[in-house]
PDB file of N, CA and C in Angstrom:
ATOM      1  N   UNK A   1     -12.614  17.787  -8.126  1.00  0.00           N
ATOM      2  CA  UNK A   1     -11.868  16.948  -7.218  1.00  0.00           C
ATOM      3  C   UNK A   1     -12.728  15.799  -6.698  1.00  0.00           C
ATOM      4  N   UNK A   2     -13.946  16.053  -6.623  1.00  0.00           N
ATOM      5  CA  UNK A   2     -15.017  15.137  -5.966  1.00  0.00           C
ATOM      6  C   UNK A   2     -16.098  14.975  -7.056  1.00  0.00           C
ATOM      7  N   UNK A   3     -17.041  13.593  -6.848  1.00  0.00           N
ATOM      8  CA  UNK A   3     -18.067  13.794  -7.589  1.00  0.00           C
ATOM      9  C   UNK A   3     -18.795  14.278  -7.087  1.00  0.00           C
ATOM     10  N   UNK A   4     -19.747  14.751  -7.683  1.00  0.00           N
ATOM     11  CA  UNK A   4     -21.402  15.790  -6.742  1.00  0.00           C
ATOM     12  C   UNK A   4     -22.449  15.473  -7.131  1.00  0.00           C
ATOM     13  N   UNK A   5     -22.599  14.285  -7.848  1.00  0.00           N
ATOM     14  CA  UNK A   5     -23.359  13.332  -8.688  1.00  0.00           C
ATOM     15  C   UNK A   5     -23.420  11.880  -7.973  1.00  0.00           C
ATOM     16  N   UNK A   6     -24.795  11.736  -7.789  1.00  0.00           N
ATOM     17  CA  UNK A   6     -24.494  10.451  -7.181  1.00  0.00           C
ATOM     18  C   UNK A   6     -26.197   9.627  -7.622  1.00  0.00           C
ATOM     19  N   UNK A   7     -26.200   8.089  -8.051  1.00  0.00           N
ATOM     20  CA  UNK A   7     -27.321   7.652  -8.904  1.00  0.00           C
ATOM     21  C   UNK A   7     -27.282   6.544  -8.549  1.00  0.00           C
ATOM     22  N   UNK A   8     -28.589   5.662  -7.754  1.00  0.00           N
ATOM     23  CA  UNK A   8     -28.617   4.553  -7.460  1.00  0.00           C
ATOM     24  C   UNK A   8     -29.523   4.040  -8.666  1.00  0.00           C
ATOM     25  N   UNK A   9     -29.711   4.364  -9.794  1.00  0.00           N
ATOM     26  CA  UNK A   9     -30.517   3.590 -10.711  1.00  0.00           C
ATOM     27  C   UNK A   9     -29.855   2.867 -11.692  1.00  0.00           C
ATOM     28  N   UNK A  10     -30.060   2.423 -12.628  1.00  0.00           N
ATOM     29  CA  UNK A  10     -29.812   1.283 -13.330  1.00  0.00           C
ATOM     30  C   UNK A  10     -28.738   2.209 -15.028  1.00  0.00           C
ATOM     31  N   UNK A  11     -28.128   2.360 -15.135  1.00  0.00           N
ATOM     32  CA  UNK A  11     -27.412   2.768 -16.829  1.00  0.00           C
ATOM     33  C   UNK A  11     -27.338   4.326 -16.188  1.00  0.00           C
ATOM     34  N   UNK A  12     -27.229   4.564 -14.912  1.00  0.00           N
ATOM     35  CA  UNK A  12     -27.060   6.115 -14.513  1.00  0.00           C
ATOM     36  C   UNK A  12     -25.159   6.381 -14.814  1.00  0.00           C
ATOM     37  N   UNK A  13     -24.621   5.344 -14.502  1.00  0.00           N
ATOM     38  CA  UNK A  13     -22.940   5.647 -14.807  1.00  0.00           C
ATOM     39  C   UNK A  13     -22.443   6.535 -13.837  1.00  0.00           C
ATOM     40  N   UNK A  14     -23.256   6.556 -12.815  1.00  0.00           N
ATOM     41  CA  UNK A  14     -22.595   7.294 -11.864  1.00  0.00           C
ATOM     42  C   UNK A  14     -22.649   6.398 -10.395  1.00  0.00           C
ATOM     43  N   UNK A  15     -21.509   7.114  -9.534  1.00  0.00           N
ATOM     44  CA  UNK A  15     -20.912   6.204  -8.320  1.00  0.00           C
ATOM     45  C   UNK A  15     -22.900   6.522  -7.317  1.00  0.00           C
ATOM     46  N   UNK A  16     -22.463   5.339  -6.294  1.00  0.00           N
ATOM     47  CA  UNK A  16     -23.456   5.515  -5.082  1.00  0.00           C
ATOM     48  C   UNK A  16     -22.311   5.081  -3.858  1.00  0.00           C
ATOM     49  N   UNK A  17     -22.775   6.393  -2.860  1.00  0.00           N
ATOM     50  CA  UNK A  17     -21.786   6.576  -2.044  1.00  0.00           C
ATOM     51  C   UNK A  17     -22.572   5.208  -0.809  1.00  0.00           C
ATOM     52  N   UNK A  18     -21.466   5.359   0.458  1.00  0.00           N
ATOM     53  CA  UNK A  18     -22.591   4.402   1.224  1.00  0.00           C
ATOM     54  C   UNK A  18     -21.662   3.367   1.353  1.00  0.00           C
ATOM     55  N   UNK A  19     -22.429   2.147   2.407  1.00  0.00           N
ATOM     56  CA  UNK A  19     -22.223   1.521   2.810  1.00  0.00           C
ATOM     57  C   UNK A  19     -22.097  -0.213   1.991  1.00  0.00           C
ATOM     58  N   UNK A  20     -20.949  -0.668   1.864  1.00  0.00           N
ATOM     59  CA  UNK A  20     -21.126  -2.166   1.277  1.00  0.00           C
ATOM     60  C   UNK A  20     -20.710  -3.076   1.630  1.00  0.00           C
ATOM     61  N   UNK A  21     -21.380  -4.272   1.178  1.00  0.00           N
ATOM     62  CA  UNK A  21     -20.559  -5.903   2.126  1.00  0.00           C
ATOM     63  C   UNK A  21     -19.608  -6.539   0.629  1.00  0.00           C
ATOM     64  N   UNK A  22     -18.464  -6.355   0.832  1.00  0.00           N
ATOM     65  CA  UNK A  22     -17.708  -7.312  -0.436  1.00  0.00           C
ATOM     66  C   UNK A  22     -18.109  -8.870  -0.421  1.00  0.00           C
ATOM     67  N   UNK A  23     -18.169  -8.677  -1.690  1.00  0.00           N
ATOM     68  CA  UNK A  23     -18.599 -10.566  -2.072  1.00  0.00           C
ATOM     69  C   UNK A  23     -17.804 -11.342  -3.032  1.00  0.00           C
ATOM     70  N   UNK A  24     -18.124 -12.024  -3.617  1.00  0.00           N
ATOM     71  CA  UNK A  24     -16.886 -12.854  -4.495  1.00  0.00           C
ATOM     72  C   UNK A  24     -15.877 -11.578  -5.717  1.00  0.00           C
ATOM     73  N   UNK A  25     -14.776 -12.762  -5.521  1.00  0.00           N
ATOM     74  CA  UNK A  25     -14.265 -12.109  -6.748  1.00  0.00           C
ATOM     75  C   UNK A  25     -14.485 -13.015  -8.675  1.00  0.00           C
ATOM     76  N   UNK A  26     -13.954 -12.018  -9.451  1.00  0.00           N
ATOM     77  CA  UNK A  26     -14.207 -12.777 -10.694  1.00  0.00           C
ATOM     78  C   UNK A  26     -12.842 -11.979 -11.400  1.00  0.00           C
ATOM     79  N   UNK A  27     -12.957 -12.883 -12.375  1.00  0.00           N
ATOM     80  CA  UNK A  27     -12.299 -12.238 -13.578  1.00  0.00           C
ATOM     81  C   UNK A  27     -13.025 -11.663 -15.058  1.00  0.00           C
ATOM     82  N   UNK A  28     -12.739 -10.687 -15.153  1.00  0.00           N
ATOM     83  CA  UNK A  28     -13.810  -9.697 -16.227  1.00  0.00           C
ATOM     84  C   UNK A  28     -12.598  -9.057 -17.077  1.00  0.00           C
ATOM     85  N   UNK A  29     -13.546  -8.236 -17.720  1.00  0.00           N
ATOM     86  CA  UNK A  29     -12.859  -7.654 -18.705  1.00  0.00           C
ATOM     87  C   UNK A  29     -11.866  -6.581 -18.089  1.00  0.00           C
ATOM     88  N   UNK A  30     -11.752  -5.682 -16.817  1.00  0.00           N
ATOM     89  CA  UNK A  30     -10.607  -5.064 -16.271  1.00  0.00           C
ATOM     90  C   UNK A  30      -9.689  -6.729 -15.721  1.00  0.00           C
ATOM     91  N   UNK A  31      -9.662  -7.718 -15.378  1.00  0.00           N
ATOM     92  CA  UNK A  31      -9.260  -8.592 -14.842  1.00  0.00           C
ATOM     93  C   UNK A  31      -9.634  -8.781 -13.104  1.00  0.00           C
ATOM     94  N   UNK A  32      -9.149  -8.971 -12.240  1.00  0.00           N
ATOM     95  CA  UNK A  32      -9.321  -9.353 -11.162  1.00  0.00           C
ATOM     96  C   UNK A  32     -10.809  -8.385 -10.604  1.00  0.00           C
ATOM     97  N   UNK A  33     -11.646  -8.739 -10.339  1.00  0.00           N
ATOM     98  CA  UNK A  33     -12.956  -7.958  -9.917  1.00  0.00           C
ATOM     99  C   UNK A  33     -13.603  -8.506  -8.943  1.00  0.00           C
ATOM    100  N   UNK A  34     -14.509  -7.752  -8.119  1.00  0.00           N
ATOM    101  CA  UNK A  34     -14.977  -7.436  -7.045  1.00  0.00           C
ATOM    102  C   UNK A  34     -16.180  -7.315  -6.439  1.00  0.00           C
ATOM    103  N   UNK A  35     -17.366  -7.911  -6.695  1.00  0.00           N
ATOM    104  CA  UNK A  35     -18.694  -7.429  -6.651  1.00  0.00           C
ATOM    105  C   UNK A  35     -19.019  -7.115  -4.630  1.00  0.00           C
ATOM    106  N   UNK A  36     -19.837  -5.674  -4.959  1.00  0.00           N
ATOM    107  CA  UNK A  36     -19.981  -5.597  -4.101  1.00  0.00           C
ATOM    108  C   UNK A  36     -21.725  -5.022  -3.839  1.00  0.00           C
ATOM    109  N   UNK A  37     -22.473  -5.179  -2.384  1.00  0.00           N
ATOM    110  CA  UNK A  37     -23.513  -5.230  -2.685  1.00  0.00           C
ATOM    111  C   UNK A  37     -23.602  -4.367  -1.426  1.00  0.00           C
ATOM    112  N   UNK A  38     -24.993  -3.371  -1.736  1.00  0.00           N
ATOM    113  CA  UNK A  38     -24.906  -1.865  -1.013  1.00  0.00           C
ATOM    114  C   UNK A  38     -25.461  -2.304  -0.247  1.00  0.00           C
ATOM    115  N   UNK A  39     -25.618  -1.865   0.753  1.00  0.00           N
ATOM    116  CA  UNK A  39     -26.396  -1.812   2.384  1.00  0.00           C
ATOM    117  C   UNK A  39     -27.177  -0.998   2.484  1.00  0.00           C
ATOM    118  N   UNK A  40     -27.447   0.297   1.276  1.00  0.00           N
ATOM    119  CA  UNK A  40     -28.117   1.196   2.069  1.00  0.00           C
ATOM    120  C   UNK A  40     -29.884   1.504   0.821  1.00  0.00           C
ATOM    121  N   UNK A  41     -30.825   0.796   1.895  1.00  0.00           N
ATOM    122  CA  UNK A  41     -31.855   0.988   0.841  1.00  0.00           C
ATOM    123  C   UNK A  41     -32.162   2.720   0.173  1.00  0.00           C
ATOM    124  N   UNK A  42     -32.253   2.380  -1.046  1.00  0.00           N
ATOM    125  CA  UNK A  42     -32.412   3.873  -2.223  1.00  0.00           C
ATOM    126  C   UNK A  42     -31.042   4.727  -2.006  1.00  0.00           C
ATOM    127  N   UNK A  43     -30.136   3.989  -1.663  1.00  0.00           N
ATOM    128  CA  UNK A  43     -28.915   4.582  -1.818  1.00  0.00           C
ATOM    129  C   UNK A  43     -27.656   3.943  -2.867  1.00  0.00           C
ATOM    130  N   UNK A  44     -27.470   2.914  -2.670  1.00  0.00           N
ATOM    131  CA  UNK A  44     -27.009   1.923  -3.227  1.00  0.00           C
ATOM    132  C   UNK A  44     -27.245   0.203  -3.231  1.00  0.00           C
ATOM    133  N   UNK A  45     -28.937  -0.116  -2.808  1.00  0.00           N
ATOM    134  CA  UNK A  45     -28.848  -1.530  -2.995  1.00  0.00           C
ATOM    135  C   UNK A  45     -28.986  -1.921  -4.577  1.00  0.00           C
ATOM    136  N   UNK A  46     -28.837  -1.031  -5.195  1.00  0.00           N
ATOM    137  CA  UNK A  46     -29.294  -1.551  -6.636  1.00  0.00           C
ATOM    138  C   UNK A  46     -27.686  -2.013  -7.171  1.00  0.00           C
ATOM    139  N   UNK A  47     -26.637  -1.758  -6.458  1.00  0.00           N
ATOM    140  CA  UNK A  47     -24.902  -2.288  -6.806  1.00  0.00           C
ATOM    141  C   UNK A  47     -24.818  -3.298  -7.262  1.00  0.00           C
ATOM    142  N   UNK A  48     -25.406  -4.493  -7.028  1.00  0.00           N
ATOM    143  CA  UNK A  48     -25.475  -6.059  -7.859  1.00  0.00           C
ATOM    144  C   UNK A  48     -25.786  -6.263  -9.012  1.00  0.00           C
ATOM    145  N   UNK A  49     -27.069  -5.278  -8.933  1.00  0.00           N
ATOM    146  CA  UNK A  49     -28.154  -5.150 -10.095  1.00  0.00           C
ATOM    147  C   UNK A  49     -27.262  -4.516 -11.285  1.00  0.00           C
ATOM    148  N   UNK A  50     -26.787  -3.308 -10.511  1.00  0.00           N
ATOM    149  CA  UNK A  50     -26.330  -2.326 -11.696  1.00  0.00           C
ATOM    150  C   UNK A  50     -24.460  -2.953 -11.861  1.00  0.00           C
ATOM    151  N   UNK A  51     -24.086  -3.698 -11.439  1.00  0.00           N
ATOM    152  CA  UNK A  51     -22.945  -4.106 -12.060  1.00  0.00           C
ATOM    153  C   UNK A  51     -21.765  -3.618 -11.207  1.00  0.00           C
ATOM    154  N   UNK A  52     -22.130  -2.722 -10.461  1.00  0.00           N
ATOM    155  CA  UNK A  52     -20.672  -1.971  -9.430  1.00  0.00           C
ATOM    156  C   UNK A  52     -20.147  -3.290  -8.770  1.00  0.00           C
ATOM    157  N   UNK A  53     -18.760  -3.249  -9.729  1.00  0.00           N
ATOM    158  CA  UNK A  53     -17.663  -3.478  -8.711  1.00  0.00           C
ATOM    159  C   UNK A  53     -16.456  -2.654  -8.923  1.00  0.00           C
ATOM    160  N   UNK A  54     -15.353  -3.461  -7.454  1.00  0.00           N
ATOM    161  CA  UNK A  54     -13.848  -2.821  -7.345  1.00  0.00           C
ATOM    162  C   UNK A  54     -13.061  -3.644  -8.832  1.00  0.00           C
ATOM    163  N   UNK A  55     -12.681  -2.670  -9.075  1.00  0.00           N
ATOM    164  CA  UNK A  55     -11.579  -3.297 -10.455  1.00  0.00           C
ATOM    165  C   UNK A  55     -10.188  -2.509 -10.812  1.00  0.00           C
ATOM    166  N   UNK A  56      -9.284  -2.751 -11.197  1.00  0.00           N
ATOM    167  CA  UNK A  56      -8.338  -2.223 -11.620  1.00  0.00           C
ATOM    168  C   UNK A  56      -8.611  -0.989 -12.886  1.00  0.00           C
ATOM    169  N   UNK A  57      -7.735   0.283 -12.830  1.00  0.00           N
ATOM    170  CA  UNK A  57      -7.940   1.444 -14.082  1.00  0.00           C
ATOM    171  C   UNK A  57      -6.646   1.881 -14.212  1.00  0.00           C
ATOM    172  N   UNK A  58      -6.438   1.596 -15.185  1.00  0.00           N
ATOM    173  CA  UNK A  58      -5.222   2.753 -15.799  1.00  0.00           C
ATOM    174  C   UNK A  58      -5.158   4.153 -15.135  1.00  0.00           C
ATOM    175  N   UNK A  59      -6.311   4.915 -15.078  1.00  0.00           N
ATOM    176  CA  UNK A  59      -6.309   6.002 -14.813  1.00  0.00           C
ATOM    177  C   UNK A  59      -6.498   6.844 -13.548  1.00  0.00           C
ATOM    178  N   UNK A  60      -6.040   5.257 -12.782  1.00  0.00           N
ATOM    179  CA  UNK A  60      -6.003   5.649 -11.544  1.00  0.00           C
ATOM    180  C   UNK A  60      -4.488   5.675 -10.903  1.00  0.00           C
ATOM    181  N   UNK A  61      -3.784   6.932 -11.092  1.00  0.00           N
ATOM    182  CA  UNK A  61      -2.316   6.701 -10.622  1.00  0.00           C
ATOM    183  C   UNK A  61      -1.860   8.014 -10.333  1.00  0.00           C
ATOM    184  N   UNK A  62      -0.777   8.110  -9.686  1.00  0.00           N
ATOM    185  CA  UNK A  62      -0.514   9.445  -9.294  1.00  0.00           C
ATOM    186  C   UNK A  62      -0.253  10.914 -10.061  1.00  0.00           C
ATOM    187  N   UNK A  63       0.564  10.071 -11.029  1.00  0.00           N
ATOM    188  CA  UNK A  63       1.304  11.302 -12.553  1.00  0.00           C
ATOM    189  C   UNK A  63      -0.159  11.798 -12.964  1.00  0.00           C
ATOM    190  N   UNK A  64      -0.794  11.221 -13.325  1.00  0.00           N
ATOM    191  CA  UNK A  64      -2.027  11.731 -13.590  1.00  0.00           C
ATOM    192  C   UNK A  64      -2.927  12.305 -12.982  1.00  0.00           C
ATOM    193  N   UNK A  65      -3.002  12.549 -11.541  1.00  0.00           N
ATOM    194  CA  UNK A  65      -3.549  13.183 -10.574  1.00  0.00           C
ATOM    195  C   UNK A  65      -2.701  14.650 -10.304  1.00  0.00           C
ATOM    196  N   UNK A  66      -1.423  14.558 -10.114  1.00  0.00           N
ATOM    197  CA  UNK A  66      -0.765  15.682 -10.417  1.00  0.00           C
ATOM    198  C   UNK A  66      -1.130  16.759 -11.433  1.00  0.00           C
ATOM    199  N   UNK A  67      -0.723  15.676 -12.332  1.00  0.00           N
ATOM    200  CA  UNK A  67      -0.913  16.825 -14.205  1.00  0.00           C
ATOM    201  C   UNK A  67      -1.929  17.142 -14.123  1.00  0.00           C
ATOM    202  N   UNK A  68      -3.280  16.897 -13.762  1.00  0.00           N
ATOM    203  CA  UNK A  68      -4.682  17.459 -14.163  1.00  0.00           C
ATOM    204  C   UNK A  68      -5.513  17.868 -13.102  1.00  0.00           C
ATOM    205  N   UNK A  69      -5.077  17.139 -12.017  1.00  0.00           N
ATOM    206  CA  UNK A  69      -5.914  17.551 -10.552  1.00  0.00           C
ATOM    207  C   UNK A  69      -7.002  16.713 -10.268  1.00  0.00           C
ATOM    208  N   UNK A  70      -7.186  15.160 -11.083  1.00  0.00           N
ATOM    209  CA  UNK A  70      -7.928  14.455 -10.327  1.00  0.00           C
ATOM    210  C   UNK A  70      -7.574  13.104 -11.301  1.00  0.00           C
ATOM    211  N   UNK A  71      -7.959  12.124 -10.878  1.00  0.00           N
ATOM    212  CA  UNK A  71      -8.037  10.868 -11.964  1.00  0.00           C
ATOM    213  C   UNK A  71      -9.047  10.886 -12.374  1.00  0.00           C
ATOM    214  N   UNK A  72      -9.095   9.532 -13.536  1.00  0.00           N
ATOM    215  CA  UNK A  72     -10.124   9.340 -14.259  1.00  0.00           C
ATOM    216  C   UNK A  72     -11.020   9.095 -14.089  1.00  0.00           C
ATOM    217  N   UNK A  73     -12.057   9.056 -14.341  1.00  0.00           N
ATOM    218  CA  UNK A  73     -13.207   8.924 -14.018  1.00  0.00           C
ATOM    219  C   UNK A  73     -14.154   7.407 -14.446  1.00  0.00           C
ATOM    220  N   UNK A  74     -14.655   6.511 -13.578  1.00  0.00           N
ATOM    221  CA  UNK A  74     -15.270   4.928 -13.897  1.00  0.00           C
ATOM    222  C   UNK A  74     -16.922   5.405 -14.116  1.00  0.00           C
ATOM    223  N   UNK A  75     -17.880   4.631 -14.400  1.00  0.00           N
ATOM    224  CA  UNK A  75     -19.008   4.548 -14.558  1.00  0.00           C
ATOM    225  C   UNK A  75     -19.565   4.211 -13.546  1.00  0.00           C
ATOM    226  N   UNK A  76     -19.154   4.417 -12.276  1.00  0.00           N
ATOM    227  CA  UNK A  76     -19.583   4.241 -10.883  1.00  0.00           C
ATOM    228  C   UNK A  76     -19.476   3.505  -9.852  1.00  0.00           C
ATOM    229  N   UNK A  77     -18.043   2.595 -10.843  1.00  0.00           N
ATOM    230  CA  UNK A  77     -17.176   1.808  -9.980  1.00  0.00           C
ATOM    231  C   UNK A  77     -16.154   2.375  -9.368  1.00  0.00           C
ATOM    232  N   UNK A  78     -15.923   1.881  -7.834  1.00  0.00           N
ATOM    233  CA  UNK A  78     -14.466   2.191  -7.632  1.00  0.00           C
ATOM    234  C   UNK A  78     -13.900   1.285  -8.174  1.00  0.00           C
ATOM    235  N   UNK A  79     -12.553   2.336  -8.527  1.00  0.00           N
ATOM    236  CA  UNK A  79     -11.391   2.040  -9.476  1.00  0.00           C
ATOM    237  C   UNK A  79     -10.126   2.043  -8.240  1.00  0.00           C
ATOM    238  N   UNK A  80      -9.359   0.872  -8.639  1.00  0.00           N
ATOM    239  CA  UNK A  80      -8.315   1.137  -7.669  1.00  0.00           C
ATOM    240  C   UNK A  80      -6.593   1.041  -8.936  1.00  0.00           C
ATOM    241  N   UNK A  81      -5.540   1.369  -8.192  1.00  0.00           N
ATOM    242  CA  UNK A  81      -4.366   1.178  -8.998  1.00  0.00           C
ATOM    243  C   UNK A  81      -4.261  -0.104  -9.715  1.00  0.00           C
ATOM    244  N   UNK A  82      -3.789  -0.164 -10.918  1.00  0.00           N
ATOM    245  CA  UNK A  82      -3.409  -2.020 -11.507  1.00  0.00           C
ATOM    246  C   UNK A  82      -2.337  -2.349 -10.606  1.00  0.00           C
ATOM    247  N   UNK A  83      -1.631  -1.491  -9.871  1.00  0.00           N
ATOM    248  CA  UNK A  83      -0.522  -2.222  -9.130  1.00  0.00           C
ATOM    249  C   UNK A  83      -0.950  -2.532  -7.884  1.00  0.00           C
ATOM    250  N   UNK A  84      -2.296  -2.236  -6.910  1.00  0.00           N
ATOM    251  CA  UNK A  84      -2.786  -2.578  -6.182  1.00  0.00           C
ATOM    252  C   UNK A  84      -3.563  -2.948  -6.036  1.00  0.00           C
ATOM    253  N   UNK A  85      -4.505  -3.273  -7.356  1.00  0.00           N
ATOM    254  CA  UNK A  85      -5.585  -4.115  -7.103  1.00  0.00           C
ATOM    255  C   UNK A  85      -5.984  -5.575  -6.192  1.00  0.00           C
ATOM    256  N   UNK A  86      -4.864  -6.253  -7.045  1.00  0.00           N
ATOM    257  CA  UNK A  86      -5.190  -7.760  -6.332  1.00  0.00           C
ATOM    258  C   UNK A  86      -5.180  -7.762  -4.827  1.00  0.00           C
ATOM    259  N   UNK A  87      -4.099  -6.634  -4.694  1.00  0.00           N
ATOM    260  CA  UNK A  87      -3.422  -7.179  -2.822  1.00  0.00           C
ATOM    261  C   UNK A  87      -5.305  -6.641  -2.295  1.00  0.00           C
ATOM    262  N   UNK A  88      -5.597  -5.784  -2.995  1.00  0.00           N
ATOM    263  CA  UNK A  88      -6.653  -4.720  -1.647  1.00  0.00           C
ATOM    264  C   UNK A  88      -7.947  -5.865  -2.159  1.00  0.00           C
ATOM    265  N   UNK A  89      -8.331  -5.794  -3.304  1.00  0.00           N
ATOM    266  CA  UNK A  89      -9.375  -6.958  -3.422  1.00  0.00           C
ATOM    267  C   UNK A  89      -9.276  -8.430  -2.402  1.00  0.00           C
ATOM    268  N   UNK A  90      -7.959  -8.918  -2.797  1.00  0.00           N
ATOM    269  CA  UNK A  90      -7.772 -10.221  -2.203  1.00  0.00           C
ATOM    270  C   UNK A  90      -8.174 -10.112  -0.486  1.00  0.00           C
ATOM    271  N   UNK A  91      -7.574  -8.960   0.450  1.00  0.00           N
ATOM    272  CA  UNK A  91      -7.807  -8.387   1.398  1.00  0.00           C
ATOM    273  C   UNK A  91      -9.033  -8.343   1.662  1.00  0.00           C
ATOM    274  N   UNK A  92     -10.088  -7.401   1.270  1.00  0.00           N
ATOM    275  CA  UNK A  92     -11.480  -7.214   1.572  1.00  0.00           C
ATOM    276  C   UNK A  92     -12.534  -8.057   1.301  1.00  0.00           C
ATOM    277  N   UNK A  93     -12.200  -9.155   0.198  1.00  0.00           N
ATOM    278  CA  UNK A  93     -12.922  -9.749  -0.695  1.00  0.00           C
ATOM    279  C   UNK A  93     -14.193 -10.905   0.477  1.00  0.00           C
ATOM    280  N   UNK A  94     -15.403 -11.128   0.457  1.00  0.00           N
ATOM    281  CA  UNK A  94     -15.969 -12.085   0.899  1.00  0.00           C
ATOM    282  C   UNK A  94     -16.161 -11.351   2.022  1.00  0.00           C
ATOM    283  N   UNK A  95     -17.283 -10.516   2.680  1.00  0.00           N
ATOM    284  CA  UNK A  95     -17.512 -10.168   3.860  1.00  0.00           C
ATOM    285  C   UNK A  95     -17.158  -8.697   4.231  1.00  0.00           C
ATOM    286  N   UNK A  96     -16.014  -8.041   4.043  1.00  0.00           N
ATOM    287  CA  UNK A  96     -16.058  -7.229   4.603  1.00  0.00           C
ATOM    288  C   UNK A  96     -16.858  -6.190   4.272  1.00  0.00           C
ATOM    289  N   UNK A  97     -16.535  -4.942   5.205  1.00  0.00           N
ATOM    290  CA  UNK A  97     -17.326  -3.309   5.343  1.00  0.00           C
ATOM    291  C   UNK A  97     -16.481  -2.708   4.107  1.00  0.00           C
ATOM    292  N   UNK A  98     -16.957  -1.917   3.106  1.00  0.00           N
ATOM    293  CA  UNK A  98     -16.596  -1.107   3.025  1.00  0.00           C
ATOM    294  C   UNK A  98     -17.411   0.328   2.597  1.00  0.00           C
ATOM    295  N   UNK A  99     -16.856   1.410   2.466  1.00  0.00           N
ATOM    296  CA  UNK A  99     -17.849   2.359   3.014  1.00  0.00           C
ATOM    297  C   UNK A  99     -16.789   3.620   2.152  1.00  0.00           C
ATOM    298  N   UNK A 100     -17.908   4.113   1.150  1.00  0.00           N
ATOM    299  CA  UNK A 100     -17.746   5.033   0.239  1.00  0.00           C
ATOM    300  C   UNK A 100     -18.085   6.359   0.667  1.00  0.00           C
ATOM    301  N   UNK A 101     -17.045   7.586   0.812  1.00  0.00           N
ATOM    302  CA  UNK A 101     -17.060   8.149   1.543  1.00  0.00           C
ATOM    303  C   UNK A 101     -17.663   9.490   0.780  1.00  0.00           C
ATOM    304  N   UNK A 102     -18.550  10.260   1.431  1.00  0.00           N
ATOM    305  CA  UNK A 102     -19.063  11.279   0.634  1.00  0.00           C
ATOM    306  C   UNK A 102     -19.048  12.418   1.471  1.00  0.00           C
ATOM    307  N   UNK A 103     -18.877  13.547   1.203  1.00  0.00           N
ATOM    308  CA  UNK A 103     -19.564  14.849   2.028  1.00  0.00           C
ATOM    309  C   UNK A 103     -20.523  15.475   1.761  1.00  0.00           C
ATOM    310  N   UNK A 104     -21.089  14.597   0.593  1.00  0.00           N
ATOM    311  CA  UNK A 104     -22.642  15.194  -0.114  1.00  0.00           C
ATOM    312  C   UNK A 104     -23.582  15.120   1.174  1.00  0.00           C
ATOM    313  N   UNK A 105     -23.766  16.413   0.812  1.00  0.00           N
ATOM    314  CA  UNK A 105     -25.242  16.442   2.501  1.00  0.00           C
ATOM    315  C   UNK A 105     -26.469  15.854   2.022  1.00  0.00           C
ATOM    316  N   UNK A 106     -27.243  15.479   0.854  1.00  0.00           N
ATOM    317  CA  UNK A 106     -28.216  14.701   0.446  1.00  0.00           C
ATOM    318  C   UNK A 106     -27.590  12.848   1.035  1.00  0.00           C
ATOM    319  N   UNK A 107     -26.011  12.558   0.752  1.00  0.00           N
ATOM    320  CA  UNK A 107     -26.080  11.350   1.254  1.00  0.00           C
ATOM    321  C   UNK A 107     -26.146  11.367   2.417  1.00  0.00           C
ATOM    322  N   UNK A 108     -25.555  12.275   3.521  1.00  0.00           N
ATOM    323  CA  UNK A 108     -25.921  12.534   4.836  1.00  0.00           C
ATOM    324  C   UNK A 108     -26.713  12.326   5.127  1.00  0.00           C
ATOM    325  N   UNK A 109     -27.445  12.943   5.192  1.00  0.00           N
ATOM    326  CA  UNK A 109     -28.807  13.584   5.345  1.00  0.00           C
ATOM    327  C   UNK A 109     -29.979  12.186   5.211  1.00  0.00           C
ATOM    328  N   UNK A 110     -29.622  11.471   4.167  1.00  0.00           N
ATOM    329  CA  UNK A 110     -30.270   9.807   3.750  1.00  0.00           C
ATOM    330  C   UNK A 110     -29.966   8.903   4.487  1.00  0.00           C
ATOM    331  N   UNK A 111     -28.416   8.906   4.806  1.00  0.00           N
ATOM    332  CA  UNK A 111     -28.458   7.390   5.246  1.00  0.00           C
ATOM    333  C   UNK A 111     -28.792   7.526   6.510  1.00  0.00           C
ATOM    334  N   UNK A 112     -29.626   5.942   6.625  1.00  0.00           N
ATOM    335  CA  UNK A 112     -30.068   5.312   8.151  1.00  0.00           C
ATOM    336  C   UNK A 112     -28.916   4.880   8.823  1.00  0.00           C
ATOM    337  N   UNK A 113     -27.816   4.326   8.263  1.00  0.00           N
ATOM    338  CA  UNK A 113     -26.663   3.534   8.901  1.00  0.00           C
ATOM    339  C   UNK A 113     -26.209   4.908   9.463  1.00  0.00           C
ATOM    340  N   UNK A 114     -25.420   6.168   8.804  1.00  0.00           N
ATOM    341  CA  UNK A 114     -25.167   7.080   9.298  1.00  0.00           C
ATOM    342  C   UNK A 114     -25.929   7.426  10.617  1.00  0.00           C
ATOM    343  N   UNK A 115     -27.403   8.209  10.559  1.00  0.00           N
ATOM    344  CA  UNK A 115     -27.973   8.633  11.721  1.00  0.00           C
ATOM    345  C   UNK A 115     -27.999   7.547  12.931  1.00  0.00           C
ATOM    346  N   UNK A 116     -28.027   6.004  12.713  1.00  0.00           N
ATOM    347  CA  UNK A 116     -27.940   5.113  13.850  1.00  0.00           C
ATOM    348  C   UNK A 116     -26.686   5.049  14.603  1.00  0.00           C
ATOM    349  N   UNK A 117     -25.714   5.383  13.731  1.00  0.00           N
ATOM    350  CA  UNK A 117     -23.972   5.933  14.697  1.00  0.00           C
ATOM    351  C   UNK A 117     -23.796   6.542  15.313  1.00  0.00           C
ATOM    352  N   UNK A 118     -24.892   7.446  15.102  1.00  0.00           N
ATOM    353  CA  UNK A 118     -24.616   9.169  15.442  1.00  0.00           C
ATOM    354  C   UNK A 118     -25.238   9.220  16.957  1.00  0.00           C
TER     355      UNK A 118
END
């Protein structure tokens, strides 16, 4: 249901949970895209580097969450619906927070932004 895998290095293909500032959009090979750049040092500032952005997936939709018990799985991008991409990109795009949510106690346990809330 969750990942339990989490890799701030470079060709790891896996998500980094944490804190990010959205920055421009582009058009790529999913179409409308999202770069976003991590906030949290050895957690996710390597997101620019390593290519994470928000993009549209097929395999992100409900019928398919039903039938199998989770969606598909990205290379460590969030994936959002093709039918909601643009509105939520266009929305967040240039500035805002957004913040990848984990219950992994190693990301706990790491982030500085976390313990300074607390």
């Amino acid at each position: 249901e969750f990942a339990d895998n989490f890799s701030n290095r470079p060709e790891s293909l896996q998500s980094s949970p944490g804190f990010y500032v959205t920055k421009e959009t582009y058009n790529g090979s999913k179409g409308l895209s999202l770069k976003l750049e991590g906030e949290e040092q050895g957690i996710n500032d390597n997101a620019l580097n390593r290519g994470i952005v928000m993009h549209a997936a097929a395999y992100v939709n409900a019928a398919l969450a039903q039938g199998r018990g989770f969606i598909g799985r990205s290379w460590g991008c969030p994936a959002v619906s093709p039918q909601l991409h643009q509105a939520i990109i266009n929305k967040i795009k240039n500035g805002s927070c957004l913040f990848l949510y984990t219950p992994n106690k190693n990301y706990i346990s790491s982030s500085k932004i976390l313990k300074e809330a607390a």
